[in-house]
Protein backbone atom coordinates (compact mmCIF):
# COMPACT_ATOMS: atom_id res chain seq x y z
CA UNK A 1 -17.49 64.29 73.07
CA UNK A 2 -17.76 67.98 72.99
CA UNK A 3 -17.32 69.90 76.21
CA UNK A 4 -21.45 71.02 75.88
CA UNK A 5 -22.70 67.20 74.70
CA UNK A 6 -20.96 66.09 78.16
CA UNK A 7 -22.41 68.29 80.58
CA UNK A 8 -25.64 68.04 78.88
CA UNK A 9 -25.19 63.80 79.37
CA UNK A 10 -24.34 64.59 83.29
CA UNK A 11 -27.45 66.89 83.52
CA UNK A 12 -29.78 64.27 81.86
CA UNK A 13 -28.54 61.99 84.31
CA UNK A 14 -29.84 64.08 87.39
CA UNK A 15 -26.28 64.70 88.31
CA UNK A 16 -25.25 67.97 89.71
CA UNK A 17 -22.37 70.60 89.30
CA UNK A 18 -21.20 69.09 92.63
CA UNK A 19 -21.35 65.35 91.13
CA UNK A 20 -19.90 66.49 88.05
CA UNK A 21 -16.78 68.02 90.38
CA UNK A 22 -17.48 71.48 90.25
CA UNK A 23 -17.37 73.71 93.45
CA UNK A 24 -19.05 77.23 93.69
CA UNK A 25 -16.43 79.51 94.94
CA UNK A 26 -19.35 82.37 95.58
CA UNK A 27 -21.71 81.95 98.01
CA UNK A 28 -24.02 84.41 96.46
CA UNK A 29 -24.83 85.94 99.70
CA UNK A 30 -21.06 87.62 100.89
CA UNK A 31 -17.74 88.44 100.16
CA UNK A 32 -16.47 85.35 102.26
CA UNK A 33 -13.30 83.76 100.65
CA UNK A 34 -12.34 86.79 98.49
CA UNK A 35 -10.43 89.38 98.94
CA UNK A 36 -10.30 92.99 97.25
CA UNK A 37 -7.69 94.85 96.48
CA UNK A 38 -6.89 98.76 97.37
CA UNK A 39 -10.83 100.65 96.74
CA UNK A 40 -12.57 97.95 98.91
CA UNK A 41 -15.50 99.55 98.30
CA UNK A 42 -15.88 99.03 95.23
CA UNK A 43 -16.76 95.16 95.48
CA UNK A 44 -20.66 94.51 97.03
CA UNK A 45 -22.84 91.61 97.32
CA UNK A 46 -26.15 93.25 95.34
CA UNK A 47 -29.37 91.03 94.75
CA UNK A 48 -27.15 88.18 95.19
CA UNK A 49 -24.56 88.85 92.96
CA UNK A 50 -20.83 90.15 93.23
CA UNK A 51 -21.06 93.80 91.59
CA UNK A 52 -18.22 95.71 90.60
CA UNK A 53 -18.84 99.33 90.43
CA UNK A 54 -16.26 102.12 91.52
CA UNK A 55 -12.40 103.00 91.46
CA UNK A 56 -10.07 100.51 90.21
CA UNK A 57 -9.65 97.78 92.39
CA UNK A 58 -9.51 93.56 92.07
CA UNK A 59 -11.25 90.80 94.16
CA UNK A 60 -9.53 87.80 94.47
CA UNK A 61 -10.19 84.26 95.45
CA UNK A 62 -8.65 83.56 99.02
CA UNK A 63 -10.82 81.22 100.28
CA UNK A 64 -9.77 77.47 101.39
CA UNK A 65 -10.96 75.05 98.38
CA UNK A 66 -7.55 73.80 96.56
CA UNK A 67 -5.80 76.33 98.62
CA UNK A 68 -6.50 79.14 96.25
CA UNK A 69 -3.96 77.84 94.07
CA UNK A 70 -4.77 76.17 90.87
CA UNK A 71 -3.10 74.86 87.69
CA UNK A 72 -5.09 72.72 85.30
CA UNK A 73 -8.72 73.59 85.48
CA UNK A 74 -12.40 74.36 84.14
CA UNK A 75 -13.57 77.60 85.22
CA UNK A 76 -17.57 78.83 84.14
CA UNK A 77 -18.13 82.45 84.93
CA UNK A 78 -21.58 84.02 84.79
CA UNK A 79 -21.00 87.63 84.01
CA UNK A 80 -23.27 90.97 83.04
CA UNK A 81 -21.54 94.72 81.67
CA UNK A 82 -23.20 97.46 81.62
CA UNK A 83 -22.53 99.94 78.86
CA UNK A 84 -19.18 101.54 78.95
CA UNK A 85 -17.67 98.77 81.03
CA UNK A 86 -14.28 97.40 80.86
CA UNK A 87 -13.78 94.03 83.21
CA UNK A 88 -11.76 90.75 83.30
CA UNK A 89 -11.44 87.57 84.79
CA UNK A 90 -7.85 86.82 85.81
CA UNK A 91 -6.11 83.25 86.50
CA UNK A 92 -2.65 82.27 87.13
CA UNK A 93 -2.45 85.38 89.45
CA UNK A 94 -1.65 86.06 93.12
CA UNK A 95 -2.71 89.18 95.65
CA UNK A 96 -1.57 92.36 94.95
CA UNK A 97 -2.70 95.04 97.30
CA UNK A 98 -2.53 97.89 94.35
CA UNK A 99 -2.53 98.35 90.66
CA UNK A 100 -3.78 96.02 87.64
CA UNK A 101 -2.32 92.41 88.62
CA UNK A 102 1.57 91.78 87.58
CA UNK A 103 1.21 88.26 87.11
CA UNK A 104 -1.33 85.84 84.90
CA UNK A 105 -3.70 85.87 82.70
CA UNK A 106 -6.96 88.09 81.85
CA UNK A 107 -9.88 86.95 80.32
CA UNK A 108 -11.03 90.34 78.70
CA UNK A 109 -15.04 91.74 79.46
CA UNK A 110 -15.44 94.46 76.99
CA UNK A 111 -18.63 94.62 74.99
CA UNK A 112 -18.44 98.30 74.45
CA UNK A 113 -15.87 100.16 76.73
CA UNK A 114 -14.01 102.51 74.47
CA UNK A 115 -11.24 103.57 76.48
CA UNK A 116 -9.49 106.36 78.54
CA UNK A 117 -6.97 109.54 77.24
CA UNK A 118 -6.72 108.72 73.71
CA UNK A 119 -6.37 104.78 74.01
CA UNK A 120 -9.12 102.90 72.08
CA UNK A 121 -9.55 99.33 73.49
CA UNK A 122 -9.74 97.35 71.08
CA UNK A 123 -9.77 93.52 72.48
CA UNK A 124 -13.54 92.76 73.11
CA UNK A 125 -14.96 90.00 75.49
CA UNK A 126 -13.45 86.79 75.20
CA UNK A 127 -10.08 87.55 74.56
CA UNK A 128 -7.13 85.89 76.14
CA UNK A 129 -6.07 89.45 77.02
CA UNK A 130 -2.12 90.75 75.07
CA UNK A 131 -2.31 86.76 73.77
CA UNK A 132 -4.95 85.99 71.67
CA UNK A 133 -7.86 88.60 71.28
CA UNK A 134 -11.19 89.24 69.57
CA UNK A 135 -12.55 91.83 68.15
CA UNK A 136 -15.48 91.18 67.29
CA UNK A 137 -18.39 92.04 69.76
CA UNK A 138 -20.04 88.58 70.57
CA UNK A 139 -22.43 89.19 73.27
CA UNK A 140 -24.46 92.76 74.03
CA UNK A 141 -24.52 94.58 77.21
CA UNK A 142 -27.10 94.09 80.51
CA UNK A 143 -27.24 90.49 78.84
CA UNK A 144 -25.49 87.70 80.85
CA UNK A 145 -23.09 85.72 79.21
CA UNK A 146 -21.39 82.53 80.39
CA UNK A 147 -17.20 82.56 80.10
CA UNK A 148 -15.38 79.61 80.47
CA UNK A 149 -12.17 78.73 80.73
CA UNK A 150 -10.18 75.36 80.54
CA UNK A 151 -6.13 75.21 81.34
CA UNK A 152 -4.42 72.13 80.45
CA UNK A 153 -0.62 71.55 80.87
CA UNK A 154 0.21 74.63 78.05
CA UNK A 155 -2.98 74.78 76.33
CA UNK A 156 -5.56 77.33 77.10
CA UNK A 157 -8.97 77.36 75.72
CA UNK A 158 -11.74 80.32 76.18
CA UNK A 159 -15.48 79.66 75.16
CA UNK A 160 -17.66 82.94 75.42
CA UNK A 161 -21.57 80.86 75.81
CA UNK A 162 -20.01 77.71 74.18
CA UNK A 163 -18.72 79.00 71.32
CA UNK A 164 -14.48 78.74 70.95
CA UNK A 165 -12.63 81.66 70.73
CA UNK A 166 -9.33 81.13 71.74
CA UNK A 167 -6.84 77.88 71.66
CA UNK A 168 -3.73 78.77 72.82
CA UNK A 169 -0.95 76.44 73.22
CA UNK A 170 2.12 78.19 74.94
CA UNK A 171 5.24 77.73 73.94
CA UNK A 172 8.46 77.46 75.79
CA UNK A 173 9.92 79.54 76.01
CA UNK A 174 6.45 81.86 76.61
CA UNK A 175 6.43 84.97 73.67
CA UNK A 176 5.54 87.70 76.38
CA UNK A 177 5.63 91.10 74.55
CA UNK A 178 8.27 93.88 74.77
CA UNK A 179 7.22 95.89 77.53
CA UNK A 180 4.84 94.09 79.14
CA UNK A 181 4.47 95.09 82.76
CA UNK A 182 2.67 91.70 83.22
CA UNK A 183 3.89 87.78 83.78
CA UNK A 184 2.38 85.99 81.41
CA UNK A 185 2.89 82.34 81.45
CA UNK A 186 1.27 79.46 82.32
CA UNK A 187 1.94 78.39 85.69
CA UNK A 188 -0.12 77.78 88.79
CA UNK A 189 -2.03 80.88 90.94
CA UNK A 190 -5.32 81.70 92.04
CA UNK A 191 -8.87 83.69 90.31
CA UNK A 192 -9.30 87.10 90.65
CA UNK A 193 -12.25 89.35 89.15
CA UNK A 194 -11.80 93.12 87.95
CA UNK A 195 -13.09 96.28 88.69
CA UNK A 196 -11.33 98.11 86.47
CA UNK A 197 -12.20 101.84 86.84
CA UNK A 198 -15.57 103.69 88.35
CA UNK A 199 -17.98 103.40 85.67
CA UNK A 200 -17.18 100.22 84.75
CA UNK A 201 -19.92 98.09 86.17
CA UNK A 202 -20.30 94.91 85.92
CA UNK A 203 -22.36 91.56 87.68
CA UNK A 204 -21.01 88.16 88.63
CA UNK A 205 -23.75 85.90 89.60
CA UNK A 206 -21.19 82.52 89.70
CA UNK A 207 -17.40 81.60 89.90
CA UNK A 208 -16.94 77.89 89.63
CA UNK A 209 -14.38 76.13 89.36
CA UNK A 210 -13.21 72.20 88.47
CA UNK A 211 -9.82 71.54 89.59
CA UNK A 212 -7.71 69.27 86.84
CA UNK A 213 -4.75 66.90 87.68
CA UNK A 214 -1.35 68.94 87.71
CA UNK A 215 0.13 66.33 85.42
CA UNK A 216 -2.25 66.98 82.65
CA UNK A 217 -0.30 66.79 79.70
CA UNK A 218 -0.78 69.49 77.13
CA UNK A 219 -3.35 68.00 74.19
CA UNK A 220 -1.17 69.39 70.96
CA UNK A 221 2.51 70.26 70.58
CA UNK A 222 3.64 73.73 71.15
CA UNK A 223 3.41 75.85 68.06
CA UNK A 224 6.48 76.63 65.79
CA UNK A 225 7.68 79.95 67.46
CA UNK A 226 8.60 82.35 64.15
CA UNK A 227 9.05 86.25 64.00
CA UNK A 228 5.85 86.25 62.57
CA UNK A 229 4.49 84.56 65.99
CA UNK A 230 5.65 86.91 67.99
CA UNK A 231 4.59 89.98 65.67
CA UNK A 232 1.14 88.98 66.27
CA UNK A 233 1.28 88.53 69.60
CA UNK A 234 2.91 91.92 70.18
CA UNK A 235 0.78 93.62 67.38
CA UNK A 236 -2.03 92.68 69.46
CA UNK A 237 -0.40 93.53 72.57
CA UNK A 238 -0.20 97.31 71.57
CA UNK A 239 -3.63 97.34 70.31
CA UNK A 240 -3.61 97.00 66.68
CA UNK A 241 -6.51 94.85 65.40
CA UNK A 242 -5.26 91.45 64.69
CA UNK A 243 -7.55 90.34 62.21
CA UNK A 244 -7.63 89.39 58.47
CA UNK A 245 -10.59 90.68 56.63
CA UNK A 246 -10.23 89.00 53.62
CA UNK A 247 -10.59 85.29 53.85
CA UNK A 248 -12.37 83.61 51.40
CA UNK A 249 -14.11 79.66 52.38
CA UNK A 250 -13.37 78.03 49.10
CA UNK A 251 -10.76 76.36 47.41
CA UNK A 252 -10.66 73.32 49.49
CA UNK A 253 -10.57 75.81 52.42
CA UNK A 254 -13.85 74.99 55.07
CA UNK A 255 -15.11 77.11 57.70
CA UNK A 256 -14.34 74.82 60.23
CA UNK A 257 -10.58 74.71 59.11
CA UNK A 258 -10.13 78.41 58.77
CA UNK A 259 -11.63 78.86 62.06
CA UNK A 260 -9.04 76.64 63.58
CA UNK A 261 -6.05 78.04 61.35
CA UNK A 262 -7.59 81.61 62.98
CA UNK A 263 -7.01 80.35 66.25
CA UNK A 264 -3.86 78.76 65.73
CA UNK A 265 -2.06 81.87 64.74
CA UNK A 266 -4.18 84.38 66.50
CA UNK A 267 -5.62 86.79 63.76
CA UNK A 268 -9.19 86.83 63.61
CA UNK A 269 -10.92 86.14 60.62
CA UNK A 270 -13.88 87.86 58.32
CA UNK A 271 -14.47 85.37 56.42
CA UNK A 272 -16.11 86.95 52.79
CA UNK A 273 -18.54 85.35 49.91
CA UNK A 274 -18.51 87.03 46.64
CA UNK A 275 -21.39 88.63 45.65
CA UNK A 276 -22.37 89.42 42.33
CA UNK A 277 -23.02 88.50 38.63
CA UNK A 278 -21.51 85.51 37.52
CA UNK A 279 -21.29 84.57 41.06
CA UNK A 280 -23.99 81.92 42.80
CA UNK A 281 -24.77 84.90 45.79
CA UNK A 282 -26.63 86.86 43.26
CA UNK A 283 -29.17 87.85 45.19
CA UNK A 284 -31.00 88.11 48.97
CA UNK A 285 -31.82 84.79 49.72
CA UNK A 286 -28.10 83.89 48.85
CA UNK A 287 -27.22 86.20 51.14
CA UNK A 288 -29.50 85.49 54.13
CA UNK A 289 -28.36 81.71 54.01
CA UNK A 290 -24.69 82.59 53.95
CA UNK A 291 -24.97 84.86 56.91
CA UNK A 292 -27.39 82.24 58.71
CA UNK A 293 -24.31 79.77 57.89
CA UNK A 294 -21.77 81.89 59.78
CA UNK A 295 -23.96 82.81 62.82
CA UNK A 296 -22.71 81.20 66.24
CA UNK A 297 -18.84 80.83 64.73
CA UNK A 298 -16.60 83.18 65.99
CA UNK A 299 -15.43 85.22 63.04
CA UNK A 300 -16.74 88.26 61.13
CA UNK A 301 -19.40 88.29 58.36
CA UNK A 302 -18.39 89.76 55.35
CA UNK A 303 -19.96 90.82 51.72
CA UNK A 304 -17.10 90.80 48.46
CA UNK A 305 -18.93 93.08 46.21
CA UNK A 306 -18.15 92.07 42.58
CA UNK A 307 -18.37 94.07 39.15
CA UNK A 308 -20.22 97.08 39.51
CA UNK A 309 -23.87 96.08 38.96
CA UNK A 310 -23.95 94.73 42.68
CA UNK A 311 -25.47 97.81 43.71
CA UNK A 312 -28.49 96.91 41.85
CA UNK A 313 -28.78 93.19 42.63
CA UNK A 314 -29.14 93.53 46.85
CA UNK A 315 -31.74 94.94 48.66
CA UNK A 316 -29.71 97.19 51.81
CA UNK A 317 -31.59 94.97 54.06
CA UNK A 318 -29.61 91.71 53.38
CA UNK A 319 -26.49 94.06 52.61
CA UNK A 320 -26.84 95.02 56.42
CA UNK A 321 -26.48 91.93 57.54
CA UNK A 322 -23.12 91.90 56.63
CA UNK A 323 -20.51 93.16 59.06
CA UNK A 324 -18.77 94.95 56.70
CA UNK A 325 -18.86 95.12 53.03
CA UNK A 326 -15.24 95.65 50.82
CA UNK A 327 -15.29 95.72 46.81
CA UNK A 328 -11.79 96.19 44.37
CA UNK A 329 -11.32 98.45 41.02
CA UNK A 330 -10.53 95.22 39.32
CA UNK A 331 -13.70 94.62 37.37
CA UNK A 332 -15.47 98.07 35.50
CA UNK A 333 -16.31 98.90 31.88
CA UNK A 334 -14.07 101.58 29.81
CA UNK A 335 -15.23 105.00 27.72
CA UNK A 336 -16.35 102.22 25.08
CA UNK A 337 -18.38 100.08 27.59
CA UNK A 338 -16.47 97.23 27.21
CA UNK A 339 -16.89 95.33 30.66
CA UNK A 340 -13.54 94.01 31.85
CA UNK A 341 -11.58 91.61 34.54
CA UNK A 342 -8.39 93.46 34.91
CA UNK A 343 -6.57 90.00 36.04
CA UNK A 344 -7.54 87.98 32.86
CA UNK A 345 -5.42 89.50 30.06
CA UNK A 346 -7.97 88.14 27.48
CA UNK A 347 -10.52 90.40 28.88
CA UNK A 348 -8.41 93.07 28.98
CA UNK A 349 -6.90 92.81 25.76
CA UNK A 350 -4.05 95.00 24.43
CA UNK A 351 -3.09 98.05 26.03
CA UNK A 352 -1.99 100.94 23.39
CA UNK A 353 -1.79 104.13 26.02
CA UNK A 354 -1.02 102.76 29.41
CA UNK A 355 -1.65 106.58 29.97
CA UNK A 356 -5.04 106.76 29.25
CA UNK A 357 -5.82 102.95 30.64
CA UNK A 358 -4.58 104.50 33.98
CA UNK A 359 -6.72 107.48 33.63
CA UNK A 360 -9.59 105.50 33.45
CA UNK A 361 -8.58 102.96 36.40
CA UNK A 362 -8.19 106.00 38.30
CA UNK A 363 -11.34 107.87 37.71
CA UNK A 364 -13.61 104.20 37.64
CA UNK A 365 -11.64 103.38 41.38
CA UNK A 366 -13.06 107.37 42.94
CA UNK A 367 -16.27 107.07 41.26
CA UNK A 368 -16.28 103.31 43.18
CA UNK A 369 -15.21 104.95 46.47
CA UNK A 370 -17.51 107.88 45.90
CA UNK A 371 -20.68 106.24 45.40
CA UNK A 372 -20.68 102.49 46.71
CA UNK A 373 -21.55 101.44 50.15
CA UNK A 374 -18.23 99.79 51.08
CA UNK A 375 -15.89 99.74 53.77
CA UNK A 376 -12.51 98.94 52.41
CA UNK A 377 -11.16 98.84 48.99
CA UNK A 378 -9.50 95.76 48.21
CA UNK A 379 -6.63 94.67 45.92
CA UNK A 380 -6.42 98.50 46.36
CA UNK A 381 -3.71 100.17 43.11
CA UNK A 382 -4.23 96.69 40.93
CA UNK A 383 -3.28 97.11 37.41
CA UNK A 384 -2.86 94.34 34.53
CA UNK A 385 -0.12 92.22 34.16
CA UNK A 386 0.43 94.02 30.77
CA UNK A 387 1.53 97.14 32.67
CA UNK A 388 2.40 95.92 35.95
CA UNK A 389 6.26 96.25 35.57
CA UNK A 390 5.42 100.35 35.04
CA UNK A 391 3.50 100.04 38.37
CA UNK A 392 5.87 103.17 39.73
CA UNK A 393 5.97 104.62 37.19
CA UNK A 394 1.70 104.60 36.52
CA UNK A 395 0.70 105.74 40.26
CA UNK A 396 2.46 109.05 39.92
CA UNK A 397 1.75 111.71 42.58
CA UNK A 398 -1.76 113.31 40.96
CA UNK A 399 -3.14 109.69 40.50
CA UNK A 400 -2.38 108.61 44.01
CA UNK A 401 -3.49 111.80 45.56
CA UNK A 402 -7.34 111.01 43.80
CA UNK A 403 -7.54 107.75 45.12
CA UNK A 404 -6.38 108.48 48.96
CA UNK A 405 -8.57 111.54 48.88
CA UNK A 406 -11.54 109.87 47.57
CA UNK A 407 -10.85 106.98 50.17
CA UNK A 408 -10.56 109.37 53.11
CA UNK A 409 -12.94 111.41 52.45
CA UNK A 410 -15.80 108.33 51.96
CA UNK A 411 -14.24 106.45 55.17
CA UNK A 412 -13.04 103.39 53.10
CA UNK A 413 -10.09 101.44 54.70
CA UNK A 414 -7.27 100.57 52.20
CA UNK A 415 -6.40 96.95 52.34
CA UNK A 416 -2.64 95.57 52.96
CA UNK A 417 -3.32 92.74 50.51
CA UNK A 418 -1.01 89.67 50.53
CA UNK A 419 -1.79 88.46 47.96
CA UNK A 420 -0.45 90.79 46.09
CA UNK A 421 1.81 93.11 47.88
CA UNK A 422 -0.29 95.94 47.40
CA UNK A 423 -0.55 99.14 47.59
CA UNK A 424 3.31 100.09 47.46
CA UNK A 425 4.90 101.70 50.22
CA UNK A 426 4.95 105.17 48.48
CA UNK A 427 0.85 105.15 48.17
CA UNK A 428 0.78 103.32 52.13
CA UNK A 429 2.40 106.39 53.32
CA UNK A 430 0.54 108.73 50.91
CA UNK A 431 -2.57 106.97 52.35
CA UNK A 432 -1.83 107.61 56.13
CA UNK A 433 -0.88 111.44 55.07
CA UNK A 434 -4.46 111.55 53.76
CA UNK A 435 -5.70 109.69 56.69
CA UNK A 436 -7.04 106.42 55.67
CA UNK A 437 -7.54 104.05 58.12
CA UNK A 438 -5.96 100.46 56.97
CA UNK A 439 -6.90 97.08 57.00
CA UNK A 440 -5.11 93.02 56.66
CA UNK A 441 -6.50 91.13 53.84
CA UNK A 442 -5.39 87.92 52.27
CA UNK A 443 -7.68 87.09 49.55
CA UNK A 444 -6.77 83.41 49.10
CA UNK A 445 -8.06 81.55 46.86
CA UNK A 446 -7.62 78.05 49.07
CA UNK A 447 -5.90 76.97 52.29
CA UNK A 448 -2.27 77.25 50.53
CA UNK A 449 -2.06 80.89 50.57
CA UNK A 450 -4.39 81.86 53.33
CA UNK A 451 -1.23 83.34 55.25
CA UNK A 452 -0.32 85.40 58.72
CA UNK A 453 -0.61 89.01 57.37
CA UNK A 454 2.70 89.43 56.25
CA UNK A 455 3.07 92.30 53.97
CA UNK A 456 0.48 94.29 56.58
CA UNK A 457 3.15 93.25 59.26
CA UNK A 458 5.96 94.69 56.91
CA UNK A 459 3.92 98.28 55.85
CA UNK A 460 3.28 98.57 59.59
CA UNK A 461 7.11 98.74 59.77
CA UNK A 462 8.56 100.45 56.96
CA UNK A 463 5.26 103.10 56.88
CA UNK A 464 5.30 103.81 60.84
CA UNK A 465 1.51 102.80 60.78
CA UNK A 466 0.30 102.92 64.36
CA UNK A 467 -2.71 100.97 65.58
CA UNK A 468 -4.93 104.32 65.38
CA UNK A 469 -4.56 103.81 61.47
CA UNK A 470 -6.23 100.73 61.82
CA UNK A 471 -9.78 99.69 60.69
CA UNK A 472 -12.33 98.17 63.17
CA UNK A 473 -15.87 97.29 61.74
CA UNK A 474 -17.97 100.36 62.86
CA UNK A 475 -15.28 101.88 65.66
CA UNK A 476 -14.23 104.87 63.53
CA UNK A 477 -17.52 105.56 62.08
CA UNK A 478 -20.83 103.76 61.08
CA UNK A 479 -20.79 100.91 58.18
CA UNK A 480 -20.72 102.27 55.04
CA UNK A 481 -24.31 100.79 54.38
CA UNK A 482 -25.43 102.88 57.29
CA UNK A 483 -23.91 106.00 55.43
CA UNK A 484 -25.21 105.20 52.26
CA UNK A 485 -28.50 103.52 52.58
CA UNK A 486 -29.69 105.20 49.14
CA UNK A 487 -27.22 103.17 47.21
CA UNK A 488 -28.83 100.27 47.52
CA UNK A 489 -32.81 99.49 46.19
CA UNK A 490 -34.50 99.30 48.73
């Protein structure tokens, strides 16, 4: 029984949150029980509800149920932001008369706080704060939101209004990041809410809690610890965007076991249908009942544009429905109009002048990135297997410089694909000289090689890419489809 069909039984039943074993740790009248931290001030009781609004400063829970000190538990938070705010929920965590806490865990509250001196936040409401975090913005400000929380030996789970965005299963020992000025392991502590600087307002209207036996053994075995684990978690940690753009439900792949493969390793998902001719999304309605599919699941939305008649074949009302949109240079017609696949030889046929070939790729991929609504260019440098050992060779200097240009100048991210192992670390670096903005992409074509971002992992690495090269639907700039309404009918 799922955690909503089993309150909804006890509520049918006329039982109450009391019945059920919850206890209200606000009284919705005072600050009775809880304690602030350093700017006292900045914690009132308004309208019956615990505001947050002033200098930095935390409020936690001191009062006498379970003697402030819990371990396994279900916690349900009612929360509100305002614009601009940044706020948390903290557990695992003890008093601390100054500073952000040193110990536990935050549940993140950021719907649209951007940051302070330089620093971009990047991990949105939801997030199991530097552990597992999201990205995506789930819930809207001056709307409230429920948060809930439920510890369990290692395992920690965090539903944003029901819907699952983070299972986390600790391991031991716990991954805690390289300079992290913060405990973070499960052990046992008490709740604490955040004020986190003045402007950053934000409502509590309840803080309940349902205290779980200590011996509750952890539901699934720790994961397999790898360098790869702990490069996400850190990746994270420091702010770059965690998430894999390119995922692709098919193959044997379903949502519902992507969705828990995105949890499982902690990269967020935008899970993509291709879009075109020869494809079955061909047209709005496709679209509107592939987006309606998706909505309520915690991943983003995304459009594959395919060939280039797409432009033609969706309105840039359904095309807007789409978080983000992201096309390749791997299907386009040459000087003769012969319409090509560049990854099925037969379609490609014969290549006398690898020279000229190239010429074309290159001036088909900037017209692409010129005039097309997208936000990243996929499979980005692709050429045929019949030249692909010249790859180095092909992308000399003057061919790579187009391509960055046009993709810098048009705001389209570059995709680390791997898949491929593209683009090569000469045109990565050529790419962040020209200031493109990057993104992870898979592109599987089933579960077996939907992977953990990899080669994205490596170019981070060996190109020095820091998380401000990093692309974020609409965070740098508006969606491409916003930019370029006129490229779609209407």
């Amino acid at each position: 029984m799922t955690r909503r069909s089993f309150v909804g039984t006890m509520t049918a039943l006329g039982l109450t949150a009391a019945d059920q074993g919850w206890t209200e740790l606000f009284d919705g009248h005072s600050l009775e029980g809880w304690r602030p931290s350093e700017h006292k001030d900045s914690w009132k009781v308004v309208e019956g509800q615990l505001a947050a609004d002033g200098p930095r400063s935390h409020l936690f829970y001191a009062g006498g149920f379970h003697g402030a000190d819990f371990k396994n538990f279900e916690l349900e938070v009612d929360a509100l932001a305002q614009p601009g705010c940044n706020s948390g929920v903290f557990f695992h965590t003890a008093y601390q008369e100054s500073g952000f806490p040193r110990r536990g865990f935050e549940i993140q509250i950021d719907n649209t706080y951007t940051g302070e001196r330089g620093y971009l936040e990047r991990k949105k409401t939801g997030s199991l704060y530097a552990v597992r975090n999201v990205y995506k913005e789930f819930v809207r400000d001056n709307e409230w939101f429920k948060i809930h929380a439920l510890v369990r030996g290692k395992n920690v789970q965090v539903r944003l209004n029901d819907m699952l965005l983070v299972d986390y299963t600790e391991p031991t020992p716990p991954v805690i990041p390289p300079g992290s000025e913060r405990e973070r392991y499960l052990s046992h502590g008490t709740f604490a809410l955040q004020c986190h600087n003045d402007g950053s307002r934000a409502r509590f209207r309840s803080v309940r809690v349902r205290p779980l036996p200590d011996d509750l053994a952890t539901p699934e075995p720790a994961p397999v610890v790898d360098d790869i684990f702990r490069k996400v978690i850190e990746l994270g940690a420091h702010n770059y965007p965690m998430v894999d753009y390119h995922v692709h439900p098919k193959g044997g792949l379903t949502v519902e076991q992507a969705l828990e493969k995105s949890r499982r390793d902690g990269i967020e998902y935008g899970l993509a249908i291709n879009c075109g001719a020869s494809f079955p999304t061909k047209n709005d309605d496709a679209v509107r009942a592939y987006v309606d599919s998706l909505q309520g699941q915690p991943c983003f939305i995304a459009m594959q544009a395919e060939g280039r008649e797409w432009t033609g074949m969706f309105s840039r009302r359904a095309a807007a429905l789409f978080d983000y949109i992201f096309t390749d240079s791997m299907t386009w017609s040459d000087d003769n109009g012969k319409r090509m696949r560049t990854w099925i030889p037969q379609e490609v046929g014969t290549i006398t002048d690898p020279q000229e070939f190239m010429d074309m790729l290159v001036d088909r991929t900037v017209g692409i990135l010129e005039h097309e609504p997208v936000d990243i260019y996929a499979n980005p440098t692709y050429i045929p297997n019949q030249i692909g050992k010249e790859y180095d060779r092909l992308w000399t200097e003057a061919r790579i410089e187009k391509v960055v240009t046009a993709a810098a100048k048009n705001h389209v991210a570059i995709e680390l694909n791997n898949a491929r192992d593209l683009p090569s670390p000469a045109i990565v670096k050529a790419a962040k000289a020209a200031g493109c903005k990057f993104s992870f992409g898979s592109n599987n074509s089933g579960p077996q090689n939907l992977r953990r971002c990899e080669y994205g992992i490596r170019m981070i690495e060996e190109c020095k890419l820091g998380w401000q090269d990093f692309f974020v639907p609409g965070a740098w700039w508006p969606k491409a489809i916003e930019r370029k309404p006129d490229a779609l009918k209407a």
